[in-house]
Protein backbone atom coordinates (compact mmCIF):
# COMPACT_ATOMS: atom_id res chain seq x y z
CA UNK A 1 9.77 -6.64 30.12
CA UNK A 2 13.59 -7.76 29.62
CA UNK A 3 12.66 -10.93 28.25
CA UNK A 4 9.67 -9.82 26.13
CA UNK A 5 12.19 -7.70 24.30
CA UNK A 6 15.27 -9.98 24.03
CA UNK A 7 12.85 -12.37 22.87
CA UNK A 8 11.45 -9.45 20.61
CA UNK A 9 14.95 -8.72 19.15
CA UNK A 10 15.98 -12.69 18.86
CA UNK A 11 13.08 -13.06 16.79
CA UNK A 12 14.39 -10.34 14.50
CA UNK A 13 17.72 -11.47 14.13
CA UNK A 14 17.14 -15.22 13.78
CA UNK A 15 15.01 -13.56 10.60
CA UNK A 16 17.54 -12.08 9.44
CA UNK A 17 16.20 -8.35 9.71
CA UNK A 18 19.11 -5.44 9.56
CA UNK A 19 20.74 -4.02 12.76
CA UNK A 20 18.12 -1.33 12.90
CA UNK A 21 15.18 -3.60 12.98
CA UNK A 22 16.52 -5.65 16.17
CA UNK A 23 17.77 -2.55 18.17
CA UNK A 24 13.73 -1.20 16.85
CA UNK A 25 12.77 -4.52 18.29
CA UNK A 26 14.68 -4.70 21.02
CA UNK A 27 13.90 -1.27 22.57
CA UNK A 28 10.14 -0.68 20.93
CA UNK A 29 8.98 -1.32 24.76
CA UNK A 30 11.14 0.70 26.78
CA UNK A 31 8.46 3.56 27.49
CA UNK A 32 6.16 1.14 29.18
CA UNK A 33 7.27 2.37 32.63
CA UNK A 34 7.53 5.86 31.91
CA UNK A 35 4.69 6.36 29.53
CA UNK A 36 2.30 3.48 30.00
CA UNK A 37 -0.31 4.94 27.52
CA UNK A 38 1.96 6.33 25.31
CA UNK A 39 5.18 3.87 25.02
CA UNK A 40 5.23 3.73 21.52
CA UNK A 41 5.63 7.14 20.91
CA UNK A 42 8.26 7.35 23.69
CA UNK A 43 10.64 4.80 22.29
CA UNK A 44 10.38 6.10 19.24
CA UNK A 45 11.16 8.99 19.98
CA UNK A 46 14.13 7.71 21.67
CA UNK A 47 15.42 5.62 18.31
CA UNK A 48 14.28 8.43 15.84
CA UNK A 49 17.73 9.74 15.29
CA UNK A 50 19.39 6.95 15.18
CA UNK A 51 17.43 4.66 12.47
CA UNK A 52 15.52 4.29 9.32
CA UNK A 53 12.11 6.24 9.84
CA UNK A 54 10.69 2.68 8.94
CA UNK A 55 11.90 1.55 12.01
CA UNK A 56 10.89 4.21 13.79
CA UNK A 57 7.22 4.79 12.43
CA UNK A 58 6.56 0.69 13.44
CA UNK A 59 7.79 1.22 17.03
CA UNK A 60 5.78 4.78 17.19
CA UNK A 61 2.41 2.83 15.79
CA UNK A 62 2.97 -0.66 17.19
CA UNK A 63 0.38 -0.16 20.09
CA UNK A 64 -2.08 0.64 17.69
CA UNK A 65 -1.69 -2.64 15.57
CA UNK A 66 -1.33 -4.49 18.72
CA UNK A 67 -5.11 -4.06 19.31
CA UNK A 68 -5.72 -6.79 16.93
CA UNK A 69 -4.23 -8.96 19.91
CA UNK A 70 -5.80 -7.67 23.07
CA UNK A 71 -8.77 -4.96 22.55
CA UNK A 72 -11.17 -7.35 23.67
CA UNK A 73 -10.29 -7.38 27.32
CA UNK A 74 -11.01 -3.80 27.52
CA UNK A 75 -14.16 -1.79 27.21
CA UNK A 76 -14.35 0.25 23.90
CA UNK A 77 -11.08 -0.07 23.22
CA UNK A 78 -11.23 -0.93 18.94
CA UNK A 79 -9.16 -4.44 17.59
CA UNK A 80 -9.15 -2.72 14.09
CA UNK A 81 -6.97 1.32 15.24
CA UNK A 82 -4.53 -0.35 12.55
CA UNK A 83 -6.84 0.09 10.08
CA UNK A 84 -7.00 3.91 9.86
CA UNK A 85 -3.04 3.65 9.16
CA UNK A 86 -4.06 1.40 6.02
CA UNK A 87 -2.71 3.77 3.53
CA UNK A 88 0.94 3.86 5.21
CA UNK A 89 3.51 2.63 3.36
CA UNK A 90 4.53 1.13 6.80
CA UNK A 91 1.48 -0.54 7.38
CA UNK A 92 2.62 -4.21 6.36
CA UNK A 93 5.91 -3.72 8.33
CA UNK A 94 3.87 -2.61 11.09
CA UNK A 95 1.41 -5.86 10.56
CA UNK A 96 4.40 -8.36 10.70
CA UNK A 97 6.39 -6.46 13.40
CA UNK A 98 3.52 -6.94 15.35
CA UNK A 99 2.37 -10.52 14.65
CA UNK A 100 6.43 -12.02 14.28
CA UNK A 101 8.44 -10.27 16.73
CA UNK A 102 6.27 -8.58 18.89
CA UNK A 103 2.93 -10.38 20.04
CA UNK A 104 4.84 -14.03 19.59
CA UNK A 105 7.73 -12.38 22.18
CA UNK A 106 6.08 -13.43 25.74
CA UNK A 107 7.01 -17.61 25.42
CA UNK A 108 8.53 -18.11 28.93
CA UNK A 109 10.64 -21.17 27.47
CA UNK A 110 11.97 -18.88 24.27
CA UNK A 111 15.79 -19.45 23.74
CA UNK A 112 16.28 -15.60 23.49
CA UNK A 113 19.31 -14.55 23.29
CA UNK A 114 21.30 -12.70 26.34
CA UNK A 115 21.19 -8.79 26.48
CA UNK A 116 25.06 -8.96 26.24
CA UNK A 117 24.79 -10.40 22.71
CA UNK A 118 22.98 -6.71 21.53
CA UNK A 119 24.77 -4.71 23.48
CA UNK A 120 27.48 -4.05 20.28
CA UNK A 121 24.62 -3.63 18.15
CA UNK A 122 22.77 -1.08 20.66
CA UNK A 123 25.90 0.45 20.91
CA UNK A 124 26.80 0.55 16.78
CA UNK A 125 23.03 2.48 16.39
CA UNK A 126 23.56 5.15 18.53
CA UNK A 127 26.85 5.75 18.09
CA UNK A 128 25.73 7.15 15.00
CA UNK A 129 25.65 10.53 13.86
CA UNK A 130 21.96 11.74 15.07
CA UNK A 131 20.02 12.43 12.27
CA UNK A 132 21.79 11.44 9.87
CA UNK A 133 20.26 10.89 6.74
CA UNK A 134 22.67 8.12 6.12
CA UNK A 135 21.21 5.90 8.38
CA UNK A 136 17.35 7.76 8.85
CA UNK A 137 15.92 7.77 5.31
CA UNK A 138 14.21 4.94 4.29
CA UNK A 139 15.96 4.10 0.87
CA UNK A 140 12.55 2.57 -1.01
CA UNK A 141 14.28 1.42 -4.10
């Protein structure tokens, strides 16, 4: 799980993607041991005051467009959830999330870089002002 998400949040910064993106990245697994079937939801509920609520609606959906990777090794579980999100306007961010930093993130020879190199970054998100609509409005223009 450590490796899946510094490889996660390497991916995002080696593409450039703003400091909320690769703490999203970063930390869009961190429910998995608590809430197995929900994780999503659980870390982003954890990031939600702290970033963009484009950030946060990814991590909270990300199992669903992750079905497009895996449904078919279990029974009636459905490869196309994403599409009933079509009409978000989140729902490409979600897509490449998904497909660029997410599903690509579990190469056991990935350069990824050490958790000590996000650590300031982790650190600069949540020392932020919770809530603050600075930071957790999504500025569309």
């Amino acid at each position: 799980r450590l490796e899946h998400a510094l490889q996660s949040a390497t991916r995002a910064w080696r593409d450039q993607a703003d400091i909320d993106w690769i703490v999203g990245a970063l930390l869009h697994d961190i429910g998995d041991g608590l809430a197995p079937q929900n994780h999503d939801r659980f870390a982003a509920e954890v990031i939600r005051p702290f970033v963009r609520e484009d950030v946060t609606w990814v991590v909270e959906h990300h199992g669903a467009f992750q079905m497009i990777y895996y449904a078919h090794h279990y029974d009636g579980w459905n490869p196309n959830e994403r599409d009933k999100y079509r009409d978000s306007p989140y729902y490409q961010a979600a897509v490449d999330f998904c497909e660029n930093w997410d599903q690509s993130s579990f190469d056991p020879d990935y350069d990824s870089k050490p958790l000590e190199f996000f650590a300031p970054m982790v650190e600069e998100v949540f020392a932020r002002k919770a809530y603050d609509e600075t930071f957790v409005k999504f500025n569309r223009d």
